[in-house]
Protein backbone atom coordinates (compact mmCIF):
# COMPACT_ATOMS: atom_id res chain seq x y z
CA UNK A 1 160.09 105.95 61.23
CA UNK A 2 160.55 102.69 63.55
CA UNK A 3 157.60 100.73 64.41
CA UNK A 4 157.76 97.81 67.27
CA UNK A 5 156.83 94.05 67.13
CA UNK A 6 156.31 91.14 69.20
CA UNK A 7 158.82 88.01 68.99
CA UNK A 8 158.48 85.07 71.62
CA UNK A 9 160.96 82.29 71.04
CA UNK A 10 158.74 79.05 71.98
CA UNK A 11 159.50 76.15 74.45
CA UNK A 12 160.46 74.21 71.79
CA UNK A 13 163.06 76.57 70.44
CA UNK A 14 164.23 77.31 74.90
CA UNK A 15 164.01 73.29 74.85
CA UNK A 16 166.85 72.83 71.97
CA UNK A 17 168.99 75.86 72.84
CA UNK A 18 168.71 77.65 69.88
CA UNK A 19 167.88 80.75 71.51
CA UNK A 20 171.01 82.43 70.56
CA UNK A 21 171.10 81.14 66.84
CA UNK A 22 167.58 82.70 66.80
CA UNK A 23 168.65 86.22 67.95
CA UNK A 24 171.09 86.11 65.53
CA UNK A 25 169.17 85.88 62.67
CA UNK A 26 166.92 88.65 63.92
CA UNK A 27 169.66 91.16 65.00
CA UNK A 28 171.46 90.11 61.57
CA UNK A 29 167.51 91.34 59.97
CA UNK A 30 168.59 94.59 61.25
CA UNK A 31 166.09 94.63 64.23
CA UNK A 32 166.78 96.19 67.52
CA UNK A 33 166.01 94.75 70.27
CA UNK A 34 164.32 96.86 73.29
CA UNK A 35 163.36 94.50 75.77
CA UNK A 36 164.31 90.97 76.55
CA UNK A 37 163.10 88.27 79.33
CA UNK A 38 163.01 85.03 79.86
CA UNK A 39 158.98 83.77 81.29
CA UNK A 40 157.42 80.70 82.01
CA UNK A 41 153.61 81.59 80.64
CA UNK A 42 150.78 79.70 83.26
CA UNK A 43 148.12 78.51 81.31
CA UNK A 44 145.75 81.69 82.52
CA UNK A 45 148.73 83.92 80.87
CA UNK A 46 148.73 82.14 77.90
CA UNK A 47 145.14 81.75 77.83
CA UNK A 48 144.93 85.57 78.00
CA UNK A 49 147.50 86.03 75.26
CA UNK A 50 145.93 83.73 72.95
CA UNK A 51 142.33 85.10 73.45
CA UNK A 52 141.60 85.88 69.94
CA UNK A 53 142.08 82.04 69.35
CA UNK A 54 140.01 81.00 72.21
CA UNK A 55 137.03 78.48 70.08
CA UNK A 56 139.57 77.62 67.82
CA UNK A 57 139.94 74.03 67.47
CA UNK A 58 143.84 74.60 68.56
CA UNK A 59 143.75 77.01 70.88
CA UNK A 60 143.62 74.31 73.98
CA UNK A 61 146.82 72.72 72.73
CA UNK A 62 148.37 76.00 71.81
CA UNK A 63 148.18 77.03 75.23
CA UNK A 64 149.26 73.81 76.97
CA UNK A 65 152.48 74.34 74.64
CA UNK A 66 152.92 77.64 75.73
CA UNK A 67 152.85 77.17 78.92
CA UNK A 68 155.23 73.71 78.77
CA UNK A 69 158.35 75.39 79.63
CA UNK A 70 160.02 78.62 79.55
CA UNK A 71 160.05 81.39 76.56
CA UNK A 72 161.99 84.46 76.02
CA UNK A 73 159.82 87.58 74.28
CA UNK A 74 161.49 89.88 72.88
CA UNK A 75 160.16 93.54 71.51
CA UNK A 76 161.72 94.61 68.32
CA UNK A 77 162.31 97.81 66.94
CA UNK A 78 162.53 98.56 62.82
CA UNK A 79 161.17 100.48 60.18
CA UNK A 80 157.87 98.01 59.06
CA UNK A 81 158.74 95.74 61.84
CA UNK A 82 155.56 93.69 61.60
CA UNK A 83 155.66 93.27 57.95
CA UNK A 84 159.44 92.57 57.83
CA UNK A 85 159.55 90.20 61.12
CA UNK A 86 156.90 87.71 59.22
CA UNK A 87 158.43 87.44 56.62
CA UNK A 88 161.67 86.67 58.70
CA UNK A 89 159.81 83.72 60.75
CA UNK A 90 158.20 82.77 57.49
CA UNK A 91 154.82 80.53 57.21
CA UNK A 92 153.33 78.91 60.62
CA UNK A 93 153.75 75.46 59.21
CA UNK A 94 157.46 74.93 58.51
CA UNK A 95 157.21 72.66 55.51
CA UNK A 96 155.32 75.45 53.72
CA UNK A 97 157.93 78.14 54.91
CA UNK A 98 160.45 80.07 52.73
CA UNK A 99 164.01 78.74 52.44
CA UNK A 100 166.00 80.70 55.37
CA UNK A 101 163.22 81.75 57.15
CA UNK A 102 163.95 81.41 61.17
CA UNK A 103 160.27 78.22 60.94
CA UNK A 104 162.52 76.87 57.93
CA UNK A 105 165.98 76.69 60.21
CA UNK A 106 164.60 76.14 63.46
CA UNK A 107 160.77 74.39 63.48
CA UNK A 108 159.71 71.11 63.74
CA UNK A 109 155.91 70.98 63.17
CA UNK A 110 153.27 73.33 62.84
CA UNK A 111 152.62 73.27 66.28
CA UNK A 112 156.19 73.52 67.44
CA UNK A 113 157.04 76.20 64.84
CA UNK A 114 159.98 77.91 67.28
CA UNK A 115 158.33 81.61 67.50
CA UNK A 116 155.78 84.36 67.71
CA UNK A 117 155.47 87.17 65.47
CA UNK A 118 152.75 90.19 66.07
CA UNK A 119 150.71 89.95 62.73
CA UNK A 120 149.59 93.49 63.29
CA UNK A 121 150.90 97.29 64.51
CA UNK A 122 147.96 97.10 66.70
CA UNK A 123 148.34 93.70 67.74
CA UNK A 124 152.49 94.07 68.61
CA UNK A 125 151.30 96.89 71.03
CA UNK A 126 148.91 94.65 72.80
CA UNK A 127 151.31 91.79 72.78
CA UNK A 128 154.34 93.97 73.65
CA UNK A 129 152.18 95.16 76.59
CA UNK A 130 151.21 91.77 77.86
CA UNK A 131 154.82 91.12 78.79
CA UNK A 132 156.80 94.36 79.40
CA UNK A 133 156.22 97.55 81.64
CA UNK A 134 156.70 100.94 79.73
CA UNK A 135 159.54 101.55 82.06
CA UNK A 136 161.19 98.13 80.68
CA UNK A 137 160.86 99.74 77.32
CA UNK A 138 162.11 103.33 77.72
CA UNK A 139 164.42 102.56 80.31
CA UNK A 140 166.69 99.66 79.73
CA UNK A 141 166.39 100.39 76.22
CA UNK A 142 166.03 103.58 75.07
CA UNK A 143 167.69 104.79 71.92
């Protein structure tokens, strides 16, 4: 059975053009994707999507990053897609992540670590939800 998840390729990731390379490596994971966009995030959208950080000493500059420039989420489709897609992005701080990991290739700092992964099946519902109707889901990208 296929489960969904949440990637959102950062502004950092938009801001080097390494969107494509990115894909890639997912779609080469054996993900499928079901729905694509490109956003700019205001900082009461990212707020709102980062809630569960809000108190967190990071959580201010987390969403002033994500809401710096444009981002591109991206629901996935795979068996274990949670499980599988973090260990695909590999650890948040990209000096600590896995050799080949898309944080390893592609991130700079902790803070600009290049994307998003749901860490949960009830969280990647929640996320997947914050950025695409059911209709974007079923419609443009039904199996």
């Amino acid at each position: 059975m296929s489960n969904r998840t949440l990637a959102i390729i950062k502004p950092d990731a938009v801001k080097k053009n390494i969107i494509g390379q990115i894909i890639t490596k997912i779609t080469e994971a054996g993900f499928k994707i079901k729905a694509i966009k490109m956003v700019r995030l205001t900082k009461d959208s990212a707020g709102g999507f980062y809630e569960v950080h809000k108190g967190r000493p990071f959580y201010d500059e987390l969403v002033s990053f994500m809401s710096s420039g444009p981002c591109v989420p991206i629901a996935l489709e795979k068996e274990n897609a949670v499980a599988d897609f973090r260990k695909l992005i590999g650890a948040t701080d990209p000096a600590k992540a896995e050799e080949g990991t898309i944080r390893k290739l592609f991130a700079s700092s902790l803070g600009e670590n290049a994307i998003h992964g749901s860490d949960s099946d009830e969280n990647a519902a929640i996320e997947i939800a914050h950025f695409f109707s059911r209709k974007e889901l079923l419609e443009n990208y039904s199996s």
